[in-house]
PDB file of N, CA and C in Angstrom:
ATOM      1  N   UNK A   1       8.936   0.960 -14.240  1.00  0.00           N
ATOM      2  CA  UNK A   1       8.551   0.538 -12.907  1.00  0.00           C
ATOM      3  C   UNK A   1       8.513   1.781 -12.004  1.00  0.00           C
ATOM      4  N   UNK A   2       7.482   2.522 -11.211  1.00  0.00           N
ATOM      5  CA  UNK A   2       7.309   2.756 -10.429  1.00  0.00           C
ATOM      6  C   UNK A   2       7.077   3.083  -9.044  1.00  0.00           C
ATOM      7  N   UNK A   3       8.138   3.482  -8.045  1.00  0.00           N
ATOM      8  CA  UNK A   3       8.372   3.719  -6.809  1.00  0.00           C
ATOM      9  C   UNK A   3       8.592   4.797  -6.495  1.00  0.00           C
ATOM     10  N   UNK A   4       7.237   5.061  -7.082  1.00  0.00           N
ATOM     11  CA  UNK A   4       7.433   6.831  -6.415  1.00  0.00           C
ATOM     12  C   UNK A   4       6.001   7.221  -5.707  1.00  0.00           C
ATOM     13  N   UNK A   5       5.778   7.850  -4.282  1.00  0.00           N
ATOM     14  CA  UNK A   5       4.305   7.420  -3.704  1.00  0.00           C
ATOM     15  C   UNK A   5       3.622   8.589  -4.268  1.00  0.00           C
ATOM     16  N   UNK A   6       4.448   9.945  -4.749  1.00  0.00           N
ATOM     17  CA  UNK A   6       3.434  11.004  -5.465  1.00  0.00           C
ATOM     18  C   UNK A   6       3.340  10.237  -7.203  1.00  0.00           C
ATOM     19  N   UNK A   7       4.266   9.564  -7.687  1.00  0.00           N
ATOM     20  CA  UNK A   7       3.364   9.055  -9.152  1.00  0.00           C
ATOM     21  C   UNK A   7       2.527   8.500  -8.746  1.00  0.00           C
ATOM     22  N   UNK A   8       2.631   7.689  -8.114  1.00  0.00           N
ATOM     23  CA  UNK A   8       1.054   6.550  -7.761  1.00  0.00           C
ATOM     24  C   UNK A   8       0.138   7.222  -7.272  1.00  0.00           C
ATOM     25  N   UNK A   9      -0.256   8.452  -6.095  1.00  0.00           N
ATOM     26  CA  UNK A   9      -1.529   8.983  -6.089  1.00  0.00           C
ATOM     27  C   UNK A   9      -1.389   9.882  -7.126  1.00  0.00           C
ATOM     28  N   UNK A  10      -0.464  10.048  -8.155  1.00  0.00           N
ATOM     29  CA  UNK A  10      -1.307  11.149  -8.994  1.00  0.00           C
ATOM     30  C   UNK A  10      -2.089  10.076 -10.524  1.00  0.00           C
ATOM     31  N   UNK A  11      -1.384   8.741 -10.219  1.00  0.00           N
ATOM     32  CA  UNK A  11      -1.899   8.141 -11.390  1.00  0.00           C
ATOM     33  C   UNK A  11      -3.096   7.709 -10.768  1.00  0.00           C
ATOM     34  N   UNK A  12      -3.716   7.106  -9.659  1.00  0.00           N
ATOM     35  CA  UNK A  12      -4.790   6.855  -8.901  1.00  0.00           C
ATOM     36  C   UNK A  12      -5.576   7.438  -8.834  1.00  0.00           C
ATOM     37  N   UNK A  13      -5.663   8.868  -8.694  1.00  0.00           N
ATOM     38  CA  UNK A  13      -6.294  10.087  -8.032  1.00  0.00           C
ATOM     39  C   UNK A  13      -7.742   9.993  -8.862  1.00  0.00           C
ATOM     40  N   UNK A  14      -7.480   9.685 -10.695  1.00  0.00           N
ATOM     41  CA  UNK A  14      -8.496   9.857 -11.395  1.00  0.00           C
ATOM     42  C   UNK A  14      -9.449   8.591 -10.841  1.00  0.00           C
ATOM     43  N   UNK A  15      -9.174   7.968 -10.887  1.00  0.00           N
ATOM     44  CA  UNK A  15     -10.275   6.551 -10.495  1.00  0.00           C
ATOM     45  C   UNK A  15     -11.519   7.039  -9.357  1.00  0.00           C
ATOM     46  N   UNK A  16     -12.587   6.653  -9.985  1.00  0.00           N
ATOM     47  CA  UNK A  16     -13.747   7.216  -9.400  1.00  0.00           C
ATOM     48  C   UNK A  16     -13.513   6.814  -7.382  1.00  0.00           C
ATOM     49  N   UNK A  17     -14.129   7.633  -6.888  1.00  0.00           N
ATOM     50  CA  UNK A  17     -13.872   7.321  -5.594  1.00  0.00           C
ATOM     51  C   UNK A  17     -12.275   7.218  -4.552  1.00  0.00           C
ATOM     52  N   UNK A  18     -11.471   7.934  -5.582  1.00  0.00           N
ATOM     53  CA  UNK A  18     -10.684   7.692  -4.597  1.00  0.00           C
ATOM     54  C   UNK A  18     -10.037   9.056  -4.234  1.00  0.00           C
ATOM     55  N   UNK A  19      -9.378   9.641  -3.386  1.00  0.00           N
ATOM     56  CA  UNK A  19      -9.328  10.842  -2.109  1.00  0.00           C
ATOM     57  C   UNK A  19      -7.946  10.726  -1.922  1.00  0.00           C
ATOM     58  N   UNK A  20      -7.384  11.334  -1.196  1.00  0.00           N
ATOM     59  CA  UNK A  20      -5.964  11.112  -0.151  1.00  0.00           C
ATOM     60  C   UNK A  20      -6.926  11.540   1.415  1.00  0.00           C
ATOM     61  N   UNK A  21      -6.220  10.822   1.876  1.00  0.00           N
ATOM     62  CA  UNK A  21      -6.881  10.875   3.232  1.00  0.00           C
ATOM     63  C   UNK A  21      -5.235  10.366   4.500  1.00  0.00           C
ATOM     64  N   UNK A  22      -5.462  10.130   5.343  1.00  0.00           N
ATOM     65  CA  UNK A  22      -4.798  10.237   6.640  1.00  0.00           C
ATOM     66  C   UNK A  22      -4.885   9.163   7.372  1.00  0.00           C
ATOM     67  N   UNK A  23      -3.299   8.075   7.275  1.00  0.00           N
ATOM     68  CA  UNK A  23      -3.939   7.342   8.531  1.00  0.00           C
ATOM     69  C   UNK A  23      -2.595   6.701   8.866  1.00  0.00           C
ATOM     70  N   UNK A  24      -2.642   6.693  10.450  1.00  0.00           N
ATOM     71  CA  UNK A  24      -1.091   6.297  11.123  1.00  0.00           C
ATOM     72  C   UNK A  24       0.142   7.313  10.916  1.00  0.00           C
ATOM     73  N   UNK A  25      -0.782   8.227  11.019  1.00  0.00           N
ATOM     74  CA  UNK A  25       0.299   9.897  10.962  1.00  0.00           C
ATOM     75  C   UNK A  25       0.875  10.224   9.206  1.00  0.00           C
ATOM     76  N   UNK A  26       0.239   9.159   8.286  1.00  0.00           N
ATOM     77  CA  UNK A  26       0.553   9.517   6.665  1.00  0.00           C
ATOM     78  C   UNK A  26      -0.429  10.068   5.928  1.00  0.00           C
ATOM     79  N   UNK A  27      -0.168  10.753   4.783  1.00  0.00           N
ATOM     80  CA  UNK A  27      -1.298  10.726   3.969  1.00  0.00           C
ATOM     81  C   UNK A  27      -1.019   9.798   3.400  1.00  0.00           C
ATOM     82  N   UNK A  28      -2.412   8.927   2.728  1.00  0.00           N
ATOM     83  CA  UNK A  28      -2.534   7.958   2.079  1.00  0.00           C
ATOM     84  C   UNK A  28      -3.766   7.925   0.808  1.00  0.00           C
ATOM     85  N   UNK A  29      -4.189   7.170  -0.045  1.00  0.00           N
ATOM     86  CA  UNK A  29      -4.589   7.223  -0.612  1.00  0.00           C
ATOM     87  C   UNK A  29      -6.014   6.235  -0.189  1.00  0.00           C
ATOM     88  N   UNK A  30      -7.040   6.465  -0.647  1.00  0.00           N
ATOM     89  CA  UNK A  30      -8.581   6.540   0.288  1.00  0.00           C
ATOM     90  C   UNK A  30      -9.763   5.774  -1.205  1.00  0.00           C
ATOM     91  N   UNK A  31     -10.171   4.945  -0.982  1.00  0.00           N
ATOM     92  CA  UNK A  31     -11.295   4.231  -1.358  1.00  0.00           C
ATOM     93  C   UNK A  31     -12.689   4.352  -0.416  1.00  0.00           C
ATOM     94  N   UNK A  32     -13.824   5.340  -1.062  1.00  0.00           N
ATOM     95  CA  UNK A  32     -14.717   5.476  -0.119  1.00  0.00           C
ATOM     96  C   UNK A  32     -13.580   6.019   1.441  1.00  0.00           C
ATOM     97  N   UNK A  33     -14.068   5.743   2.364  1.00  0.00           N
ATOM     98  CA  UNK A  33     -13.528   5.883   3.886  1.00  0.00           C
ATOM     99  C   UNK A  33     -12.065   5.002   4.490  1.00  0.00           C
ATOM    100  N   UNK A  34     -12.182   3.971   3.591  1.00  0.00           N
ATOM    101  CA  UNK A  34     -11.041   2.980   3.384  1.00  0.00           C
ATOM    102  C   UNK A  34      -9.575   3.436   2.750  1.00  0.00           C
ATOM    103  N   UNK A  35      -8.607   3.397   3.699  1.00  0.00           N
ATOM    104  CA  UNK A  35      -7.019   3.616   2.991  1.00  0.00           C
ATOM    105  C   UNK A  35      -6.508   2.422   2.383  1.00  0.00           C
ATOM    106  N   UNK A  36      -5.855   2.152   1.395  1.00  0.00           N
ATOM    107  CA  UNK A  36      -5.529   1.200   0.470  1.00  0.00           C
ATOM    108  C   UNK A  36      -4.252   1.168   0.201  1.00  0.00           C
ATOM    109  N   UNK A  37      -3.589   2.514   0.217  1.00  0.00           N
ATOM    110  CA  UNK A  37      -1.778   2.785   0.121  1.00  0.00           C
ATOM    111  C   UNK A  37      -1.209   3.776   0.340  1.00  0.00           C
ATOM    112  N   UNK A  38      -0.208   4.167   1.330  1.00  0.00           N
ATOM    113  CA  UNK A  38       0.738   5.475   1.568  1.00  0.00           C
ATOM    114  C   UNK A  38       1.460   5.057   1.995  1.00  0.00           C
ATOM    115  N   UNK A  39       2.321   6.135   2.129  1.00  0.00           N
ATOM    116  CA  UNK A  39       4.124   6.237   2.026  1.00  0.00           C
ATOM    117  C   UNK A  39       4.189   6.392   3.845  1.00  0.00           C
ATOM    118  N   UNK A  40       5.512   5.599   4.456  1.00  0.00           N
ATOM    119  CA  UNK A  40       5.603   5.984   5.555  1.00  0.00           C
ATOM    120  C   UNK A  40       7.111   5.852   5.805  1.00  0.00           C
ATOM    121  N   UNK A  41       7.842   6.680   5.664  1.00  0.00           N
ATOM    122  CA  UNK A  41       9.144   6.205   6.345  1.00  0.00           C
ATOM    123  C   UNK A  41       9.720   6.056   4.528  1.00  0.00           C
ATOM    124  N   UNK A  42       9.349   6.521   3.420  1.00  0.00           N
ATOM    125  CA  UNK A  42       9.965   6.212   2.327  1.00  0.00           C
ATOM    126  C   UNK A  42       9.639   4.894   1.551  1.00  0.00           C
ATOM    127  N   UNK A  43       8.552   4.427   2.605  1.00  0.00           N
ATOM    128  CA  UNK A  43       8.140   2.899   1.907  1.00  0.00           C
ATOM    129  C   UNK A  43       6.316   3.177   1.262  1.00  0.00           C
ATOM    130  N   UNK A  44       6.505   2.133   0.866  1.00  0.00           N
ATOM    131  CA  UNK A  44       5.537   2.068   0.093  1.00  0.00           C
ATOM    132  C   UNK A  44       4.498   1.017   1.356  1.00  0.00           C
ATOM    133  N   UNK A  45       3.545   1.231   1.711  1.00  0.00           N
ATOM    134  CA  UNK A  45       2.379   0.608   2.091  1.00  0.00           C
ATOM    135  C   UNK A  45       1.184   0.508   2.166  1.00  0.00           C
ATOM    136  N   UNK A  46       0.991  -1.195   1.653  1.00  0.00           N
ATOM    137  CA  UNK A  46      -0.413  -1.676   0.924  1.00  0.00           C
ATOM    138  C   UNK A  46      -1.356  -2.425   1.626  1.00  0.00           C
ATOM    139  N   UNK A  47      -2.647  -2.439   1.675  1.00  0.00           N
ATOM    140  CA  UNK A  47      -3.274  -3.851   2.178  1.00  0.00           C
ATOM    141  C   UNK A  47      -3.826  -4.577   0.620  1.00  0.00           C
ATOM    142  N   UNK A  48      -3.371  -5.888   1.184  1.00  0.00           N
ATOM    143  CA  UNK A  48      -3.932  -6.677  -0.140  1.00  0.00           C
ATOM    144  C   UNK A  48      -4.311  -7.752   0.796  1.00  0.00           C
ATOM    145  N   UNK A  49      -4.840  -8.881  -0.098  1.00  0.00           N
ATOM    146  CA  UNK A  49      -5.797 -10.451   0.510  1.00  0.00           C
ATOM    147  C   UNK A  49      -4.349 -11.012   1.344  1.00  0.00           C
ATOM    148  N   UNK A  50      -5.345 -11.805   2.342  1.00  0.00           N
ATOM    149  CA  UNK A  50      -3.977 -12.538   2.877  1.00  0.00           C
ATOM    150  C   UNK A  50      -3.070 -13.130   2.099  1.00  0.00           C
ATOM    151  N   UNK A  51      -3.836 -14.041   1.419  1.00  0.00           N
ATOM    152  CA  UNK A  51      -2.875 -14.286   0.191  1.00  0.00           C
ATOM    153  C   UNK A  51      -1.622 -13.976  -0.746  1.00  0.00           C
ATOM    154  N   UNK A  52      -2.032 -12.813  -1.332  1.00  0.00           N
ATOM    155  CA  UNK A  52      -1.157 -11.998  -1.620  1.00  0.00           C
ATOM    156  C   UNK A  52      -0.246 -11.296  -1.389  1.00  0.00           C
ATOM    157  N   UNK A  53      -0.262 -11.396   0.383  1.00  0.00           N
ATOM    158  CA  UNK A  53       0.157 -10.340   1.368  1.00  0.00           C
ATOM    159  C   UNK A  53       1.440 -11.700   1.374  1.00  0.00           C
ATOM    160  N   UNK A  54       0.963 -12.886   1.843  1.00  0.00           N
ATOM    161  CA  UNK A  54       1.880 -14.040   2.093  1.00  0.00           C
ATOM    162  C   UNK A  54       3.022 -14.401   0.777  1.00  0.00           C
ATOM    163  N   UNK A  55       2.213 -14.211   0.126  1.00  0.00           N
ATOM    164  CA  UNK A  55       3.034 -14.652  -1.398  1.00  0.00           C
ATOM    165  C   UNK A  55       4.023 -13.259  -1.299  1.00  0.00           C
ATOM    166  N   UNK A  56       3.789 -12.265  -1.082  1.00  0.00           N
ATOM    167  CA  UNK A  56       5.150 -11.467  -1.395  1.00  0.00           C
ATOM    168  C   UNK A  56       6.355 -11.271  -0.062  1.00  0.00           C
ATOM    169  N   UNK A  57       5.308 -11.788   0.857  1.00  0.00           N
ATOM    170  CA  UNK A  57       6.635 -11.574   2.101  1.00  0.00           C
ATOM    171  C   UNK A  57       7.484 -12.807   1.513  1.00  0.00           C
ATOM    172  N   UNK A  58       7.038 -14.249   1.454  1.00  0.00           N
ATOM    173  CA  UNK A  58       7.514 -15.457   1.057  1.00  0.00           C
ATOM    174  C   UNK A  58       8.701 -14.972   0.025  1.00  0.00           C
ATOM    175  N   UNK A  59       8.554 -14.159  -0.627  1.00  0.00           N
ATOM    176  CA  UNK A  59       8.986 -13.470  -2.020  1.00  0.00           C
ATOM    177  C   UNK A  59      10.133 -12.785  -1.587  1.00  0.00           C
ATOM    178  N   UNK A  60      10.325 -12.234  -0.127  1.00  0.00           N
ATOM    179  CA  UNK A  60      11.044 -11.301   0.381  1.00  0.00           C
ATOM    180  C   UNK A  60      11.175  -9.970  -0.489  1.00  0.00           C
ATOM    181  N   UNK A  61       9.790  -9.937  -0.650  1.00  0.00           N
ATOM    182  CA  UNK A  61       9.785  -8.374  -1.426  1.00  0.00           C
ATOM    183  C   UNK A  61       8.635  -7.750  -0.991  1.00  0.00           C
ATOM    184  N   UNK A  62       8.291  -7.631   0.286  1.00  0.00           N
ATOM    185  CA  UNK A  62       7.831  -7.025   1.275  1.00  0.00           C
ATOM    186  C   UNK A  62       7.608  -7.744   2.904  1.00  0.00           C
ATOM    187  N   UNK A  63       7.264  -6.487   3.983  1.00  0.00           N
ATOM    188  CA  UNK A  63       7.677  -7.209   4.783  1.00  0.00           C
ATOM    189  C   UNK A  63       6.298  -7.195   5.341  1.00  0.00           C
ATOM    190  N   UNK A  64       5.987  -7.577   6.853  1.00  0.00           N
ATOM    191  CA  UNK A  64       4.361  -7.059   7.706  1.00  0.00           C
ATOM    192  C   UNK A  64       4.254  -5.354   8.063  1.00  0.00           C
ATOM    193  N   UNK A  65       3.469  -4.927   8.142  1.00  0.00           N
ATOM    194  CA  UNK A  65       3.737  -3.118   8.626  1.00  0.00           C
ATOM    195  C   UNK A  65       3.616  -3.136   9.639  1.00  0.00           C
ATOM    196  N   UNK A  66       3.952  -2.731  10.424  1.00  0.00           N
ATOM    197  CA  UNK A  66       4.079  -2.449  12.154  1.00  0.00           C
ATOM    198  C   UNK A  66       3.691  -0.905  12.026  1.00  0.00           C
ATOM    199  N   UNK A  67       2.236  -0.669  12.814  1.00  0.00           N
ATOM    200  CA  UNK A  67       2.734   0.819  12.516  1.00  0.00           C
ATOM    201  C   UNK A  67       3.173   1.759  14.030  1.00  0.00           C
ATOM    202  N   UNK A  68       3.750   0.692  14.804  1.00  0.00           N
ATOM    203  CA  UNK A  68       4.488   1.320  15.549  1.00  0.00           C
ATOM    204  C   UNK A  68       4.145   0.742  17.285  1.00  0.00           C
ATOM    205  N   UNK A  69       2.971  -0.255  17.618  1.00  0.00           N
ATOM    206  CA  UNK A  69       2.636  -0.845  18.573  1.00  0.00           C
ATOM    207  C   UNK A  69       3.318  -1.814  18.552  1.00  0.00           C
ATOM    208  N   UNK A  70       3.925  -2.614  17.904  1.00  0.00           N
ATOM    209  CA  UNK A  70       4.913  -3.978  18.023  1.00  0.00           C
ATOM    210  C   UNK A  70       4.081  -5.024  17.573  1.00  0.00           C
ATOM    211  N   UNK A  71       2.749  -5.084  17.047  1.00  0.00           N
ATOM    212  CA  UNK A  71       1.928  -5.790  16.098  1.00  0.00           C
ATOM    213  C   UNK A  71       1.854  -5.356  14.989  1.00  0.00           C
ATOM    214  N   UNK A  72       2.903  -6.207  14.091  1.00  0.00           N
ATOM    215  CA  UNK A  72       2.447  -6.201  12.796  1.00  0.00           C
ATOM    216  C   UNK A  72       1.113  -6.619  12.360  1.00  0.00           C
ATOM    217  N   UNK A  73       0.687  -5.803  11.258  1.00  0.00           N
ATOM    218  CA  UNK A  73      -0.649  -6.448  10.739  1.00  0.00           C
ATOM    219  C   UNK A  73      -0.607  -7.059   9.364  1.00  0.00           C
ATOM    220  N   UNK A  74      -1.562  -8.575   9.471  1.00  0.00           N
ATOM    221  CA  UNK A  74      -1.461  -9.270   8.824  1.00  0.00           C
ATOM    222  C   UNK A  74      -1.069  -8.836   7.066  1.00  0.00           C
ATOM    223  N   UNK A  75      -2.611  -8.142   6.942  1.00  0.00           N
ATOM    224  CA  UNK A  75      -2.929  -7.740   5.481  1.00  0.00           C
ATOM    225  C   UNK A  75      -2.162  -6.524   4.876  1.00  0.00           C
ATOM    226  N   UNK A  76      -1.339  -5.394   5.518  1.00  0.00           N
ATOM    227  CA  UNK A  76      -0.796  -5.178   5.364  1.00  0.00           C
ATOM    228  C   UNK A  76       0.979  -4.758   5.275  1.00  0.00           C
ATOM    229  N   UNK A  77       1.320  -3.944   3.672  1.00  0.00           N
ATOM    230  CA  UNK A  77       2.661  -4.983   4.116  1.00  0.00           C
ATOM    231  C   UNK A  77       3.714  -3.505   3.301  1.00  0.00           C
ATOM    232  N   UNK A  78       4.570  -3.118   4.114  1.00  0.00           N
ATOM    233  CA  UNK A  78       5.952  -2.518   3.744  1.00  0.00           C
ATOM    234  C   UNK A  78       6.784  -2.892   2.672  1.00  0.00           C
ATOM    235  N   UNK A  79       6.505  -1.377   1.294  1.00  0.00           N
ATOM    236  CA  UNK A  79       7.907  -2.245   0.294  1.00  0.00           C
ATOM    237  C   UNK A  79       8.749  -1.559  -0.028  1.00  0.00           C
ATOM    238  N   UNK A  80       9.985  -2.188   0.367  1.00  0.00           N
ATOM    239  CA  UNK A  80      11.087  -0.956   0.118  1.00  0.00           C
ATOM    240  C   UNK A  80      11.052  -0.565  -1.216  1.00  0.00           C
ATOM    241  N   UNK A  81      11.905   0.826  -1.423  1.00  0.00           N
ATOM    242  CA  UNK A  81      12.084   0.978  -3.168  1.00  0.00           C
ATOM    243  C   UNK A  81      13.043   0.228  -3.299  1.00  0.00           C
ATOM    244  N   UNK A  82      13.783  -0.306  -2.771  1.00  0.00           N
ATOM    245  CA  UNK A  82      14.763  -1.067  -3.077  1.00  0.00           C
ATOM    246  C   UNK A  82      14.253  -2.504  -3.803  1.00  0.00           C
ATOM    247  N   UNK A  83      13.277  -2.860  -3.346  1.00  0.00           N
ATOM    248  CA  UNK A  83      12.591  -3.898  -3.709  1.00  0.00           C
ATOM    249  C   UNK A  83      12.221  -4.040  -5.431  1.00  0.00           C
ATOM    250  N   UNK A  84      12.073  -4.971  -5.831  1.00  0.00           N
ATOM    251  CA  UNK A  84      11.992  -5.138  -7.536  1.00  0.00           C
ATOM    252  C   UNK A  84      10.729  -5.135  -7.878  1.00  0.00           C
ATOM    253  N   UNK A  85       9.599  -4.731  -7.303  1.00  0.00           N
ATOM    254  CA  UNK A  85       8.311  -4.426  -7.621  1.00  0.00           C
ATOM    255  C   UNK A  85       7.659  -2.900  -7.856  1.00  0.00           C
ATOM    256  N   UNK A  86       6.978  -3.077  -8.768  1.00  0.00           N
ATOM    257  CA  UNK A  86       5.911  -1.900  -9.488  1.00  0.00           C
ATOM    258  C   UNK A  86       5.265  -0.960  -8.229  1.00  0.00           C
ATOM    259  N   UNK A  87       5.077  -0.259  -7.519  1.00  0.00           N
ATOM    260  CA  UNK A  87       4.369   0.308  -6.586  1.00  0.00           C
ATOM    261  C   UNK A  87       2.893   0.389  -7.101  1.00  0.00           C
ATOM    262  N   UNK A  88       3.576   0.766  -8.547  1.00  0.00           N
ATOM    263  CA  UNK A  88       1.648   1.530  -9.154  1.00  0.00           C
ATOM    264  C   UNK A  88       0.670  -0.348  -8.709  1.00  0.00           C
ATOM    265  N   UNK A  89       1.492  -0.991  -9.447  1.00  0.00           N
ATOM    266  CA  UNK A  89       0.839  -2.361  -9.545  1.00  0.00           C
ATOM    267  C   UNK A  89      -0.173  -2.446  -8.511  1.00  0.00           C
ATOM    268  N   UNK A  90       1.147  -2.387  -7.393  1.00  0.00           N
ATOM    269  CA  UNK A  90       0.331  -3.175  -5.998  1.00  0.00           C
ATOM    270  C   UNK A  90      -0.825  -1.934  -5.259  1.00  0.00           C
ATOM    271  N   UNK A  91      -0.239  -0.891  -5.853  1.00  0.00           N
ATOM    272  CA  UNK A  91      -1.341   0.067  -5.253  1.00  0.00           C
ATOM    273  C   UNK A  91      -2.773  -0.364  -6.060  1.00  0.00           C
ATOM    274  N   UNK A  92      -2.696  -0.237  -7.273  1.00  0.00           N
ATOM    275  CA  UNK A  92      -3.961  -1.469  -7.731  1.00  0.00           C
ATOM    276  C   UNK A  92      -4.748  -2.289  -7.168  1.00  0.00           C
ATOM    277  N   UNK A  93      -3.647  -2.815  -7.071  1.00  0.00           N
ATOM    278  CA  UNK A  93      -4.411  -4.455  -6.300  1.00  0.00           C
ATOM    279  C   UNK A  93      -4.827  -3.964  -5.131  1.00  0.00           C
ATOM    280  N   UNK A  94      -3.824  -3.406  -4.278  1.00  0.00           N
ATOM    281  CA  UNK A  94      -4.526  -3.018  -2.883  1.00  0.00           C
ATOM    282  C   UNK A  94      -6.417  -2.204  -3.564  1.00  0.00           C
ATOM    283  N   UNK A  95      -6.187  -1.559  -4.140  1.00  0.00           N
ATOM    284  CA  UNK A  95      -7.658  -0.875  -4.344  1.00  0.00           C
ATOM    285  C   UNK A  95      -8.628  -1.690  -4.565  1.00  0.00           C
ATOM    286  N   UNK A  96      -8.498  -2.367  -5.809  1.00  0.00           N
ATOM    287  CA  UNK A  96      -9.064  -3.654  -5.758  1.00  0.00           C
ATOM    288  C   UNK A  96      -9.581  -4.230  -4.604  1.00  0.00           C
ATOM    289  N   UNK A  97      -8.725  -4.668  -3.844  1.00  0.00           N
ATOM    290  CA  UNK A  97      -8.998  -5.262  -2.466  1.00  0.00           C
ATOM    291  C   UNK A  97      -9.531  -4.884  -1.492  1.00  0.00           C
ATOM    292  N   UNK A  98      -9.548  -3.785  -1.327  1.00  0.00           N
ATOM    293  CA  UNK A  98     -10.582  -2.689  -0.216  1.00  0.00           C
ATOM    294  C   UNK A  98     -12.046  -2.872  -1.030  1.00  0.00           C
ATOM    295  N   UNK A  99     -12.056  -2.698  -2.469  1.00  0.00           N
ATOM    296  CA  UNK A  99     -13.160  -2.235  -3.146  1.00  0.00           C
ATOM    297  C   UNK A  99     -13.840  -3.516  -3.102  1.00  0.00           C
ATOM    298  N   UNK A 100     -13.700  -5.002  -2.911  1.00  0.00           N
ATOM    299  CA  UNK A 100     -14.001  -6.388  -2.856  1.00  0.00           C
ATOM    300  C   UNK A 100     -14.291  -6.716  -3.923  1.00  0.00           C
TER     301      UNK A 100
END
């Protein structure tokens, strides 16, 4: 299991189209112009479908991301390493999910 944000962009990096890029003062990892996952504060953060986003807060194994205005946003979501989930996984899926 994986919670580490340099394994995940270095296992990512090969996949056609994807970059590190910059956003909300992190580097993050970049689909086309689109960010999909970076590290902020030691956490791991993803956008995935609402869905998915709901099913893991429900899960209490992630939370909403606030990135610092006092609105969390929906689709994306904060996971501690403490948390019992794969990072690489969800960085996946998040790609997936930008990519439609």
């Amino acid at each position: 299991m994986i919670r580490d944000f340099p394994a995940v962009a270095d296992a990512l990096s090969s996949e056609t189209g994807v970059t590190l890029g910059r956003m909300f003062g992190a580097e993050g990892l970049k689909a086309g112009k689109r960010v999909f996952a970076m590290e902020v504060k030691g956490e791991l953060v993803v956008k995935l479908s609402p869905e998915r986003a709901a099913e893991l807060r429900a899960l209490k194994l992630a939370r909403p991301f606030d990135p610092g205005h006092g609105r969390p946003m929906k689709q994306w979501l904060s996971i501690a390493p403490q948390a019992e989930v794969d990072w690489l996984e969800l960085a996946r899926e998040a790609l997936l999910c930008v990519r439609g």
